[in-house]
N, C-alpha and C. Protein backbone atom coordinates (compact mmCIF):
# COMPACT_ATOMS: atom_id res chain seq x y z
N UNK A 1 172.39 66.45 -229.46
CA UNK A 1 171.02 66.58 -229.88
C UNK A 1 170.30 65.25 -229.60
N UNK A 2 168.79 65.08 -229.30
CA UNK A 2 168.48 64.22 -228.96
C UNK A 2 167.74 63.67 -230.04
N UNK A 3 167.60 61.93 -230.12
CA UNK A 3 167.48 61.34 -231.20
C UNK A 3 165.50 61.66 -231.35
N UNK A 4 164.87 61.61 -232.21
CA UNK A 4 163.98 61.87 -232.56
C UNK A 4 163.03 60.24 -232.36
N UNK A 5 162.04 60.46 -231.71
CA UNK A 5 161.05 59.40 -231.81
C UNK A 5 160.87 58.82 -232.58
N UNK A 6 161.27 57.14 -232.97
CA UNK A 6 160.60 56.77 -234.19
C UNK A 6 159.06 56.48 -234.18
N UNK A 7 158.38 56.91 -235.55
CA UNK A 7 157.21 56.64 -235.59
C UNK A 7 156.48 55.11 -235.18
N UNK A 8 155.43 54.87 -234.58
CA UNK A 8 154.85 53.41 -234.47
C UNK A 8 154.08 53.17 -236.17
N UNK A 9 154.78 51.66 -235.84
CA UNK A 9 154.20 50.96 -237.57
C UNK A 9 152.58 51.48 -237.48
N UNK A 10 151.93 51.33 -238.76
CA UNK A 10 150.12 50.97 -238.39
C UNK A 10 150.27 49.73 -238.08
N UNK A 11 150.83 48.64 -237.93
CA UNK A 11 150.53 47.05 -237.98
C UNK A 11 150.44 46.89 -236.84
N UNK A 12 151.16 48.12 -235.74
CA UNK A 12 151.68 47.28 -234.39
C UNK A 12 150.37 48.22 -233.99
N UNK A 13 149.62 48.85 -234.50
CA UNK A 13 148.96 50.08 -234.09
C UNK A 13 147.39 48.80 -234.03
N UNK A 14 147.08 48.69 -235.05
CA UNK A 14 146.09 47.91 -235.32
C UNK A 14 145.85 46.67 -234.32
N UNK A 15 147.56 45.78 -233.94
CA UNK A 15 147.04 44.89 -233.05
C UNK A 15 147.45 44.95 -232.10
N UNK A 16 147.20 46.05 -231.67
CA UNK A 16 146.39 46.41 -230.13
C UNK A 16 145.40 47.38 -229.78
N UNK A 17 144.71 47.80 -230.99
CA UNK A 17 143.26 47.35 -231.25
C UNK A 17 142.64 46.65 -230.81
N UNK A 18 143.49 45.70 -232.00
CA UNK A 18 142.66 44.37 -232.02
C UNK A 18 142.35 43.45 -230.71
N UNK A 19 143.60 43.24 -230.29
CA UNK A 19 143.49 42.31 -228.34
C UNK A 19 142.43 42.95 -227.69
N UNK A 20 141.81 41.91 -227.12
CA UNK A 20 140.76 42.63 -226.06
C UNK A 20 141.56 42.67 -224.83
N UNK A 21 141.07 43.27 -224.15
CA UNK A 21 141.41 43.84 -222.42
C UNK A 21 142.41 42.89 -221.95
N UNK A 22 142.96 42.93 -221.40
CA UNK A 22 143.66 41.98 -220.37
C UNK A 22 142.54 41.42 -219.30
N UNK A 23 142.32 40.62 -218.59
CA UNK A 23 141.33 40.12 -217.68
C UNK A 23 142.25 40.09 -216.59
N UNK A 24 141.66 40.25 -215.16
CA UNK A 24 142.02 39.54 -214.08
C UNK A 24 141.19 38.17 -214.58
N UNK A 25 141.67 37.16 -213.15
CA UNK A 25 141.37 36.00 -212.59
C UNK A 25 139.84 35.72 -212.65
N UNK A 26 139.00 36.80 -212.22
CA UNK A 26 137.20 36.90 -212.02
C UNK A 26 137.27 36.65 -213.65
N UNK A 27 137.48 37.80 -214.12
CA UNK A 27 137.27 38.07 -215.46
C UNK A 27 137.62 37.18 -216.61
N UNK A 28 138.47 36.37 -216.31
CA UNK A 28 138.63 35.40 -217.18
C UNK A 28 137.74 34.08 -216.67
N UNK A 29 137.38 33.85 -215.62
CA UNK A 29 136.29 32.82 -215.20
C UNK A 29 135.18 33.31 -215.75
N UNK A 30 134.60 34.50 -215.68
CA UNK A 30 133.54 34.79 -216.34
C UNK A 30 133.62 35.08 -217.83
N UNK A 31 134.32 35.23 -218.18
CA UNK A 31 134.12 35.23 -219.76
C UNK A 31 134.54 33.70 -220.13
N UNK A 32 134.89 32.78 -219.81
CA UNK A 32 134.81 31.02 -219.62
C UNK A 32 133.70 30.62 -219.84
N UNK A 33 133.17 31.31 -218.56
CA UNK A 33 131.63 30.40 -218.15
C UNK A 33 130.68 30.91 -219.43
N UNK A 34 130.90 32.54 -219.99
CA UNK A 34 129.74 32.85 -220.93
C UNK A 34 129.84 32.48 -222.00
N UNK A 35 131.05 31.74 -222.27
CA UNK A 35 131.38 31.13 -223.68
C UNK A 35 130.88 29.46 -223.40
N UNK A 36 130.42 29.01 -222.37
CA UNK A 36 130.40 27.65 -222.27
C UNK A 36 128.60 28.22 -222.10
N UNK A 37 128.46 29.17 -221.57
CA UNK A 37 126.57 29.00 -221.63
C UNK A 37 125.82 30.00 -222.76
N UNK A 38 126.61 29.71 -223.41
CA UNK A 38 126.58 30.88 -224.83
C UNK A 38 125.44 29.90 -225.56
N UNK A 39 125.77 28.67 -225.68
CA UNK A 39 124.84 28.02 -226.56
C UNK A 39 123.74 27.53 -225.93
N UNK A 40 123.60 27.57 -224.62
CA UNK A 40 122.33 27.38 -223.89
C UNK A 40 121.54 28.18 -223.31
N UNK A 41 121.64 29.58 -224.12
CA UNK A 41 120.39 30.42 -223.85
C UNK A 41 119.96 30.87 -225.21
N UNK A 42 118.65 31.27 -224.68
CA UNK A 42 117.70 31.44 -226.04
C UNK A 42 117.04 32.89 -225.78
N UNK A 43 116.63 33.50 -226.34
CA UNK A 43 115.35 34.64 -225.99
C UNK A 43 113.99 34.93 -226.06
N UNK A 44 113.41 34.83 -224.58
CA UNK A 44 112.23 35.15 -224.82
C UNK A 44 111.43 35.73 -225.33
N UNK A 45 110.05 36.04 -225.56
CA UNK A 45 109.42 36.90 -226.00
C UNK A 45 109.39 38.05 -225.98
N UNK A 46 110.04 38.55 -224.65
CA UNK A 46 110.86 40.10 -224.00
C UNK A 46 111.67 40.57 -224.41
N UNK A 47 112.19 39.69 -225.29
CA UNK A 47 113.77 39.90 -225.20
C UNK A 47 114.58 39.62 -224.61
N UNK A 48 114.61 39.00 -223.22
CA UNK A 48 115.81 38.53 -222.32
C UNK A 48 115.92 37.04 -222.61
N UNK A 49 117.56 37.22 -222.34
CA UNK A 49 117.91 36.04 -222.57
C UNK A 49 117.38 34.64 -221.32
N UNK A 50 117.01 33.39 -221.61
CA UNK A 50 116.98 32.62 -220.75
C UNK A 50 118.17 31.79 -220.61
N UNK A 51 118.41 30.85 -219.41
CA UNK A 51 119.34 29.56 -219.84
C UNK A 51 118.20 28.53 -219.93
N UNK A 52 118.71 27.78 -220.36
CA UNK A 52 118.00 25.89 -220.85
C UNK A 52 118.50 25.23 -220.81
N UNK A 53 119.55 25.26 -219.29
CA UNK A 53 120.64 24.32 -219.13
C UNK A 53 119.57 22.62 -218.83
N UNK A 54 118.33 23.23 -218.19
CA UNK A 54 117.62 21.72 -217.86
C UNK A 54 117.23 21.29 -219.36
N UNK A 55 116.35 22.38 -220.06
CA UNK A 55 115.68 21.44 -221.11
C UNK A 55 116.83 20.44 -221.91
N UNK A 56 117.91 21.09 -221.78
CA UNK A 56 119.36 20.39 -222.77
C UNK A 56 119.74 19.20 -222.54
């Protein structure tokens, strides 16, 4: 008879949830760069974001 699946914990369930994506190479340069120009944009009156890498 064949052994029966054990159930997955919730704990192990939850953290991998939790992890975000795996990145390629691009993808981890770009999520780099948006964490380093995260604090140098602001939003215009439109709503879009600007950078203010000069005014800084």
């Amino acid at each position: 008879m064949a052994a029966m699946p054990q159930p997955v914990p919730k704990w192990a369930i939850a953290l991998a949830a939790a992890s975000p994506p795996r990145l390629g190479k691009r993808g981890q340069t770009l999520a780099s760069l948006n964490g380093v120009l995260k604090n140098h944009l602001r939003h215009r009156a439109d709503g879009r974001k600007v950078a203010t890498l000069a005014d800084g």
